[in-house]
Protein backbone atom coordinates (compact mmCIF):
# COMPACT_ATOMS: atom_id res chain seq x y z
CA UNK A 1 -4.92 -0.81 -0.76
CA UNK A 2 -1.68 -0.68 -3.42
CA UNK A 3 -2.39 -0.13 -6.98
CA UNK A 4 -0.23 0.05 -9.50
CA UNK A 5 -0.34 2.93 -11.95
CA UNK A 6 1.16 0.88 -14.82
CA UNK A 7 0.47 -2.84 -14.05
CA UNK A 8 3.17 -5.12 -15.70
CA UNK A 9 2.48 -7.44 -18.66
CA UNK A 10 1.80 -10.50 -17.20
CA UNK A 11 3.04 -13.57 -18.27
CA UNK A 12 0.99 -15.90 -19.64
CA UNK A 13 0.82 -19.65 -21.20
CA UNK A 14 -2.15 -22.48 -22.46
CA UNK A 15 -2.58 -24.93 -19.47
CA UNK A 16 -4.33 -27.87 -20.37
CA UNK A 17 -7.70 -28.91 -18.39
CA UNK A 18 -5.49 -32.21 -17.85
CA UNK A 19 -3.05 -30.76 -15.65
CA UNK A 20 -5.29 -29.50 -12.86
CA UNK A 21 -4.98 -31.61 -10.10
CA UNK A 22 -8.42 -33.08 -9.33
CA UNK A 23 -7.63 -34.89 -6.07
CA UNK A 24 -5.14 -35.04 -3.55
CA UNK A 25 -2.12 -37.20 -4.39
CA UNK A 26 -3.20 -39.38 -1.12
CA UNK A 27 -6.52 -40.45 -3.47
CA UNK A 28 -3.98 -41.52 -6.01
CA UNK A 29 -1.78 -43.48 -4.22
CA UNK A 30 0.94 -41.30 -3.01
CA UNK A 31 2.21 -40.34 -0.03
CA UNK A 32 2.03 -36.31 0.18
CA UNK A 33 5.74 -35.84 -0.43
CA UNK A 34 5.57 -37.99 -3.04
CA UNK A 35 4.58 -35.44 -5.86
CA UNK A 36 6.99 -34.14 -8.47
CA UNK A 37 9.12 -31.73 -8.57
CA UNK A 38 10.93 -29.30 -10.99
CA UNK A 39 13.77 -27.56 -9.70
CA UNK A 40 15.39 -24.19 -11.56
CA UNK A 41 18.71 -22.69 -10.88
CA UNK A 42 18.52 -18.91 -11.32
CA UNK A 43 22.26 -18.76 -11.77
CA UNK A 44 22.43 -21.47 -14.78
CA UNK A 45 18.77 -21.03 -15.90
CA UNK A 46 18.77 -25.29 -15.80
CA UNK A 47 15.97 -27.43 -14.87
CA UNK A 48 16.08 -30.73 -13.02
CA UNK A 49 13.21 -32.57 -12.40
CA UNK A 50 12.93 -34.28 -9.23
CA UNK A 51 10.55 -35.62 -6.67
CA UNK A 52 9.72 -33.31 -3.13
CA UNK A 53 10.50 -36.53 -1.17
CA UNK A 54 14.60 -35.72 -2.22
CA UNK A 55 13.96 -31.78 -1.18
CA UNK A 56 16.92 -32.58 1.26
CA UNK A 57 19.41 -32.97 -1.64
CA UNK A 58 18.80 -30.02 -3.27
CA UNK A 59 19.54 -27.86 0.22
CA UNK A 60 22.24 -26.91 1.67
CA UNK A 61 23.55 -27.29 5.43
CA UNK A 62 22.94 -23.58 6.83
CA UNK A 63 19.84 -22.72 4.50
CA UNK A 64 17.02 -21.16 6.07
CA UNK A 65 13.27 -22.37 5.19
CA UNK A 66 10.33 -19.91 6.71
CA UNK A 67 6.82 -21.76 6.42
CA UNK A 68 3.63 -20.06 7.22
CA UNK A 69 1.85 -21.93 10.45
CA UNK A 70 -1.49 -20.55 9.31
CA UNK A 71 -4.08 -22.97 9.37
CA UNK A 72 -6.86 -23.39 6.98
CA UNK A 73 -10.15 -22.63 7.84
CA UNK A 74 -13.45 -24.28 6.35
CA UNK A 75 -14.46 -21.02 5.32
CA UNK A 76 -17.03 -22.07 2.49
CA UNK A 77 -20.58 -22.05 4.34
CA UNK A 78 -24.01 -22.52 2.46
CA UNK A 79 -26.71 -19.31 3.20
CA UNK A 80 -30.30 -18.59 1.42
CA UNK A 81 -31.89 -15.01 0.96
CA UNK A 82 -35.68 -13.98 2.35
CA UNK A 83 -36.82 -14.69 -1.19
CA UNK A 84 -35.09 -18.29 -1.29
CA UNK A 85 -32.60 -17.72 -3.54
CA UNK A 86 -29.28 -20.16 -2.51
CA UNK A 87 -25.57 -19.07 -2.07
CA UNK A 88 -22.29 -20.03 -0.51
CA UNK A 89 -20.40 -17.61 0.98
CA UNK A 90 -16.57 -18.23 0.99
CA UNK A 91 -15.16 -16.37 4.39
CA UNK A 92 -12.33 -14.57 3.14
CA UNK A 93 -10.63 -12.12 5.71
CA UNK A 94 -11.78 -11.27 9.60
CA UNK A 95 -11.65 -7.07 9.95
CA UNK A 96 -12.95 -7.31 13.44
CA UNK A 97 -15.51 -9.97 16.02
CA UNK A 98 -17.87 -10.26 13.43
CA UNK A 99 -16.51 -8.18 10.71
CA UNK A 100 -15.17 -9.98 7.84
CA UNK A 101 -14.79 -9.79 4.08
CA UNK A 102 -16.54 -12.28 2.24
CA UNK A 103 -17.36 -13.41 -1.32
CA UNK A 104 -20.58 -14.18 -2.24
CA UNK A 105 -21.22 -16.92 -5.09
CA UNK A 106 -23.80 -18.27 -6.78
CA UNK A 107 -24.97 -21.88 -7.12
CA UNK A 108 -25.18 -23.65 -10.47
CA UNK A 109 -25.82 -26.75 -10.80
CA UNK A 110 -23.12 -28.66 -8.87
CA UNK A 111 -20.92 -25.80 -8.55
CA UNK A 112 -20.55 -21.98 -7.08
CA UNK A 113 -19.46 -19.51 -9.16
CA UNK A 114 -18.89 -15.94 -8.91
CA UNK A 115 -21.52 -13.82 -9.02
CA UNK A 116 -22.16 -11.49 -11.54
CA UNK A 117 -25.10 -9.09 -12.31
CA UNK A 118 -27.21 -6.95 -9.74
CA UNK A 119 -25.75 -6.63 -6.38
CA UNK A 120 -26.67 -10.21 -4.24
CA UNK A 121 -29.31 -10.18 -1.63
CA UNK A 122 -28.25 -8.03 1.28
CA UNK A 123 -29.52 -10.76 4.48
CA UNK A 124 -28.71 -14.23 4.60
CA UNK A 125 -29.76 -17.19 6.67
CA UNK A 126 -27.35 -19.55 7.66
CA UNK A 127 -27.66 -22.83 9.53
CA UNK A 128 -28.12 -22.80 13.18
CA UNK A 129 -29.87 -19.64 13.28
CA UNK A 130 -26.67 -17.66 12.40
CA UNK A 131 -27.43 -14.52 10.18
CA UNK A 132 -25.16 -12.30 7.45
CA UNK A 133 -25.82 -9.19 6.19
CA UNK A 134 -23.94 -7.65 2.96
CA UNK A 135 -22.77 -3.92 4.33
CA UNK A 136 -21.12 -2.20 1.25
CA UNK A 137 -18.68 -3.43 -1.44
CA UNK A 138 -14.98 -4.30 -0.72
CA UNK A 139 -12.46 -3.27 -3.38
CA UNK A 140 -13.35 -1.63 -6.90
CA UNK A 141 -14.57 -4.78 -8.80
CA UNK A 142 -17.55 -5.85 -6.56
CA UNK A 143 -16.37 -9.25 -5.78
CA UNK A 144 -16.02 -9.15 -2.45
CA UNK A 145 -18.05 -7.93 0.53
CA UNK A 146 -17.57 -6.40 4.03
CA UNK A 147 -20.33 -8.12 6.14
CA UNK A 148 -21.69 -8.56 9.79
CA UNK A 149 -22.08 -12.12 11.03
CA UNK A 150 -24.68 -13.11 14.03
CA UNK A 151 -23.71 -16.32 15.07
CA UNK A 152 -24.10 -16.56 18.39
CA UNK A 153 -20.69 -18.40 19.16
CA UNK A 154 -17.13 -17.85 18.15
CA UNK A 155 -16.44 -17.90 14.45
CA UNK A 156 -14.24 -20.57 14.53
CA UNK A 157 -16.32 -22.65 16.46
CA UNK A 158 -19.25 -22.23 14.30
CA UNK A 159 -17.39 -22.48 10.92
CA UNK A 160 -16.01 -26.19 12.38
CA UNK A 161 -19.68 -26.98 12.87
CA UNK A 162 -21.10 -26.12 9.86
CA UNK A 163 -18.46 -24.97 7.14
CA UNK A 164 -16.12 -26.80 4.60
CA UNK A 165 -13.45 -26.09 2.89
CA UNK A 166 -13.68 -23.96 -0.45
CA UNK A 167 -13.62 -26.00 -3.57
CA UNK A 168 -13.31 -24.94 -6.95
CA UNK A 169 -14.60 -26.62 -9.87
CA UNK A 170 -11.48 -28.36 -10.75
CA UNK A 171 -12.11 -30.31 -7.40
CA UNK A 172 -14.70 -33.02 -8.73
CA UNK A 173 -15.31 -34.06 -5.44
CA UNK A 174 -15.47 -32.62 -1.50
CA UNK A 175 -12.28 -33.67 0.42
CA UNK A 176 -12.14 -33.47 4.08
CA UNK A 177 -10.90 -30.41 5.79
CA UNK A 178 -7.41 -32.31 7.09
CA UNK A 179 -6.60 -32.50 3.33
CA UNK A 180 -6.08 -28.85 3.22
CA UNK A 181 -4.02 -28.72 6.06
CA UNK A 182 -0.37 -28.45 6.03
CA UNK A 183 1.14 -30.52 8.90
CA UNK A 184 2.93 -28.09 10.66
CA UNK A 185 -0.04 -25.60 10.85
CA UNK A 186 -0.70 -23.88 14.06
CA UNK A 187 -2.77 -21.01 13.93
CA UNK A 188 -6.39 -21.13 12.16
CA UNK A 189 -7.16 -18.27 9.71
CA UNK A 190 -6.19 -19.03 5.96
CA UNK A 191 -9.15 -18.78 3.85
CA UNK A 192 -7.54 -21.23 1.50
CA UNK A 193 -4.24 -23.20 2.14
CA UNK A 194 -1.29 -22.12 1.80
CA UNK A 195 -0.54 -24.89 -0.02
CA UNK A 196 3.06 -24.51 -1.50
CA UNK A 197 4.25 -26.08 2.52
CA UNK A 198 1.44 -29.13 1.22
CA UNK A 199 4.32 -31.25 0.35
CA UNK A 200 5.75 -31.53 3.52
CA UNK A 201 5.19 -34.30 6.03
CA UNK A 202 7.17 -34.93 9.61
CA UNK A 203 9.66 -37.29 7.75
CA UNK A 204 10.86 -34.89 5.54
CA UNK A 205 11.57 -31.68 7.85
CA UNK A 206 13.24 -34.28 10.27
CA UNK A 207 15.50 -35.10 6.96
CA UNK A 208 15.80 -31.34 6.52
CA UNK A 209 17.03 -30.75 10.37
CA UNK A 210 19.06 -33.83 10.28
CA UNK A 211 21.24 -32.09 7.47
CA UNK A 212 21.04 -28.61 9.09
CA UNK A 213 18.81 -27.11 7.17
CA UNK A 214 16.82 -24.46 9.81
CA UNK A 215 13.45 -23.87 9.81
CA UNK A 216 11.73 -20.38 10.98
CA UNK A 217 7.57 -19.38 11.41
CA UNK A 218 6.04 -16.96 10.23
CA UNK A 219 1.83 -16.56 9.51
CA UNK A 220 0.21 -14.98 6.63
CA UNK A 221 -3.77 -15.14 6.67
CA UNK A 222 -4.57 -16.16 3.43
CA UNK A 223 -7.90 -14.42 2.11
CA UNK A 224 -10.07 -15.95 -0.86
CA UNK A 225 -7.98 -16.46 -4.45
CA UNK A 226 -9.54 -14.61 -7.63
CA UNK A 227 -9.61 -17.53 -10.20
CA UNK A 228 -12.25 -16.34 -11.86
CA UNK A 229 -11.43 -12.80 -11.87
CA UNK A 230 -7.97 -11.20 -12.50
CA UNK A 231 -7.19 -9.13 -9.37
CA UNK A 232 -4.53 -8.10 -7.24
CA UNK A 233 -4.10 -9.44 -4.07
CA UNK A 234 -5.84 -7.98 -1.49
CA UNK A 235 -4.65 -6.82 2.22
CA UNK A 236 -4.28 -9.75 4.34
CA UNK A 237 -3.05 -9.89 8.10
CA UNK A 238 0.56 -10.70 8.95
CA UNK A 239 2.61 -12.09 12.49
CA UNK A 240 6.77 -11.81 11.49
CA UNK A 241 7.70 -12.82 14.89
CA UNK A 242 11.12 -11.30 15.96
CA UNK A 243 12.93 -15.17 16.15
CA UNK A 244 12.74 -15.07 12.84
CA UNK A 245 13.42 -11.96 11.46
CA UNK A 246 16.43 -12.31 13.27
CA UNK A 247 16.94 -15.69 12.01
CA UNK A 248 16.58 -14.33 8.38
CA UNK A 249 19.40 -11.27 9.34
CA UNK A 250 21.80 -14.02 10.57
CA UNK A 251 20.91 -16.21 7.19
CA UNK A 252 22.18 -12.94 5.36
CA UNK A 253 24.98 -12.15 7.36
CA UNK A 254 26.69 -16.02 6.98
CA UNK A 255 26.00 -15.86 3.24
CA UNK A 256 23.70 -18.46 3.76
CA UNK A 257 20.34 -18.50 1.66
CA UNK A 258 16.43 -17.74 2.97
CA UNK A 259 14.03 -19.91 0.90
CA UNK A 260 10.51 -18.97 1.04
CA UNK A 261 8.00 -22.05 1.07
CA UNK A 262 5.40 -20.55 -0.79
CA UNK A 263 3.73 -16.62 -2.29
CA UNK A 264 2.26 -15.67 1.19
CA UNK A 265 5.83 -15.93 3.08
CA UNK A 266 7.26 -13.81 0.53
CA UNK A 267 4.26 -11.27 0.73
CA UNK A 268 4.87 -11.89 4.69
CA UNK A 269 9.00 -11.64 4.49
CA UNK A 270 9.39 -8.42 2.13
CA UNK A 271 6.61 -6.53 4.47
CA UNK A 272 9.11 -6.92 7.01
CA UNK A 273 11.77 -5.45 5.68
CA UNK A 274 13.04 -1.76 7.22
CA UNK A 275 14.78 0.96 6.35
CA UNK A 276 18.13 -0.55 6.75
CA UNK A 277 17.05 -3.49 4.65
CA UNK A 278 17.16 -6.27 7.04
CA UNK A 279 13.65 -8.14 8.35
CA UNK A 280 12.07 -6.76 11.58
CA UNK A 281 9.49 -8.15 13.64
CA UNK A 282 6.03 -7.12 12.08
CA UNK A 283 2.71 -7.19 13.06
CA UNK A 284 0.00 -5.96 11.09
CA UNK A 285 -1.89 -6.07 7.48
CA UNK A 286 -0.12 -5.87 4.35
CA UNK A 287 -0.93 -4.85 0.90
CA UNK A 288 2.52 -5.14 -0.52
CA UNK A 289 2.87 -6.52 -4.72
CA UNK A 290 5.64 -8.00 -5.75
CA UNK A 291 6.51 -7.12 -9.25
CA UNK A 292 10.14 -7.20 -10.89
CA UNK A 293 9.95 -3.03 -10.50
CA UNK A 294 9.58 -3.81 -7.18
CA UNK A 295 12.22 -6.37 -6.25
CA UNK A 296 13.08 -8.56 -3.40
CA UNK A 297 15.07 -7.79 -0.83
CA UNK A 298 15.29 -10.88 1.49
CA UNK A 299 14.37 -13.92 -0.36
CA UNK A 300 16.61 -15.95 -2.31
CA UNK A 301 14.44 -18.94 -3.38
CA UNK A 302 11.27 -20.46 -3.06
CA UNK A 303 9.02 -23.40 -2.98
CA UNK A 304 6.11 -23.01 -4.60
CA UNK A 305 2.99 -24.71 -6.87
CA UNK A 306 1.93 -23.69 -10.15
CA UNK A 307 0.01 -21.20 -11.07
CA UNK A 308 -2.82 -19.93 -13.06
CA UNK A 309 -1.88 -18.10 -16.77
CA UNK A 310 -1.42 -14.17 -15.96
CA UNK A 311 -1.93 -14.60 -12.39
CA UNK A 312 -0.17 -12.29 -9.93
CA UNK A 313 1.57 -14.72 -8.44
CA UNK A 314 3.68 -14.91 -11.90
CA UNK A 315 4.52 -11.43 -11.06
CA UNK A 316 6.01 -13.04 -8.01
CA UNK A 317 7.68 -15.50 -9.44
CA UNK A 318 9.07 -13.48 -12.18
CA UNK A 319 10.48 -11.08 -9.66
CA UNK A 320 12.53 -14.39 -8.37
CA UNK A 321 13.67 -15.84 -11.70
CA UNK A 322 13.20 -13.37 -14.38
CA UNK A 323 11.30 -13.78 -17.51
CA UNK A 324 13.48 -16.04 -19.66
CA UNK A 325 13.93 -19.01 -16.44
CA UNK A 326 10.02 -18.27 -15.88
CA UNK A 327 9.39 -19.14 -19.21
CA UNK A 328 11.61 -22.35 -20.14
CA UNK A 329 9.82 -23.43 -16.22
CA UNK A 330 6.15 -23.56 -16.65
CA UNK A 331 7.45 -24.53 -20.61
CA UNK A 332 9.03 -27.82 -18.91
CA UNK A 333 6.38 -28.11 -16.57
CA UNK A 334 3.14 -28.39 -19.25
CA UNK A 335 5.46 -30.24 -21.68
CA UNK A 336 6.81 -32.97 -18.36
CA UNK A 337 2.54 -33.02 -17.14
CA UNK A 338 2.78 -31.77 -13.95
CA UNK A 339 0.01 -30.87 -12.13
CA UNK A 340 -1.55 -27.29 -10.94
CA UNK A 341 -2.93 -26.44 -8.02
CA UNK A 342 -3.29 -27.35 -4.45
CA UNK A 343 -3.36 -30.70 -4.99
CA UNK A 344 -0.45 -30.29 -7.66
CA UNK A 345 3.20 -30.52 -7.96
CA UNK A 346 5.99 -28.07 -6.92
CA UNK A 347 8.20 -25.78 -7.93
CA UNK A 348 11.56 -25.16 -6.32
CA UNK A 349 13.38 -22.07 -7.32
CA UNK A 350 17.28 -22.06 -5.90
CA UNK A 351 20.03 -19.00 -6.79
């Protein structure tokens, strides 16, 4: 798992309660690609604000867009120990048939939070006679778990039956597992969505083809986010197929631009990168920061949402823009009320 010796200052801002997105823009009348967005030129440092239905405008004929086809999983699932105390455990990453790392949280009141104190019962009951047992600790701060599942079927199959998808307390309500689905999703394994490719419906990419814009694959499987805890990301599985890494070499060699849609298809496109610099097929886990020490070697641009003060996506993000355009961004963004998270607006970051 990387670490980083000297971890960068973060960047960091005041984000009113206001501007988390509560519900899906559907529940407030608009159409997914309907949500706002701000667009930032890297070259000019200016700021245009927009809407994601006129993405098509702001790309050019010959760009190359790589989305991540992993599908989200309703990976939250309720579970109660011998003694009777209540949990949900949020399914975060799959090590193995059966073997996955999981994050145990604790129920108060209407919510789950994380859980804090003496280590959490070790053997859980789960609905349908399914079983989990706590093994050992995964990663330094105790958040997360490697644990054994009995659940006498497929994971996937059971997790349809009797999971949902995780909700954090910003959510005020429980929304239906299709609203965390992107629509061009193929592959199930995302603990949480990867919700920067939200935006897009079948309207819009047909827009995008019609003005030859191309559009590659690639899946990241997205493990559980730290909101409550300021972490690193942790190791996640990644599929570069060789179409596209060839399709991001041929972007490069035309002058033409990549733009990522999203933090895991950057994570996904700069763990492909080889020794020559140019992306390679790649299949395998990845642990790979991005910090502006670090660089980026094959992405240009981005879509992307907005995220949390100090995260480590802002590392990202800052890696992509530098400090001053990341600034006068999320600035505009909190001064124009746009909204955060997955059910929030978007960010599009162009040379």
């Amino acid at each position: 798992m990387t670490t980083l010796a000297t971890p960068p200052e973060r960047y960091t801002f005041e984000l009113p309660d206001v501007l988390e997105a509560s519900a899906p823009p559907e529940a407030r009348g608009l159409t997914r690609d309907a949500v706002r967005m701000l667009v930032s030129y890297k070259s000019t440092g200016s700021l245009v604000p927009s809407s994601f239905i006129f993405l098509p405008s702001f790309l050019e004929s010959g760009d190359l867009l790589v989305i991540n086809t992993s599908g989200t999983l309703p990976a939250a699932v309720d579970a109660v120990a011998a003694d009777g105390t209540a949990l949900v455990i949020h399914l975060s990453t799959q090590l193995g048939e059966g073997r996955w790392v999981v994050e145990p949280r604790r129920i108060v009141g209407r919510a789950a939070e994380r859980w804090i104190g003496p280590p959490p019962p070790r053997r859980l009951e789960m609905a349908g006679g399914a079983s989990l047992t706590l093994d050992e600790p995964y990663g330094a701060r105790g958040r997360l778990w490697v644990a054994r599942l009995d659940l006498g079927q497929r994971t996937l199959s059971w997790v349809a039956a009797h999971g949902r998808p995780i909700r954090y307390g910003y959510v005020d309500r429980p929304w239906p597992i299709e609203m965390y689905q992107n629509v061009y999703a193929t592959e199930p394994g995302s603990a949480e969505m990867p919700s920067a490719g939200r935006p897009f419906t079948p309207e819009t990419i047909t827009r995008l083809v019609a003005k030859g814009v191309a559009v590659a694959p690639l899946v990241l499987h997205t493990g559980v986010a730290s909101l409550e805890a300021d972490e690193l990301p942790y190791p996640e599985r990644v599929h570069v197929p060789e179409s596209t890494a060839e399709q991001v070499n041929a972007a490069h060699r035309g002058g033409r631009r990549v733009i990522a849609v999203g933090t895991t298809v950057v994570r996904a496109l700069e763990t492909s990168v080889g020794e020559d610099g140019t992306s390679r097929a790649y299949d395998g886990w990845t642990d790979l920061v991005i910090t502006p020490e670090r660089g980026v070697k094959l992405t240009d641009g981005m879509i992307t949402g907005w995220h949390e003060p100090a995260s480590s996506h802002l590392m990202m993000l800052e890696t992509i823009t530098g400090r001053e355009l990341l600034r006068d961004s999320y600035g505009a963004a909190v001064a124009q009320g746009l909204r955060w998270h997955e059910f929030g607006d978007v960010h599009l970051i162009l040379p």
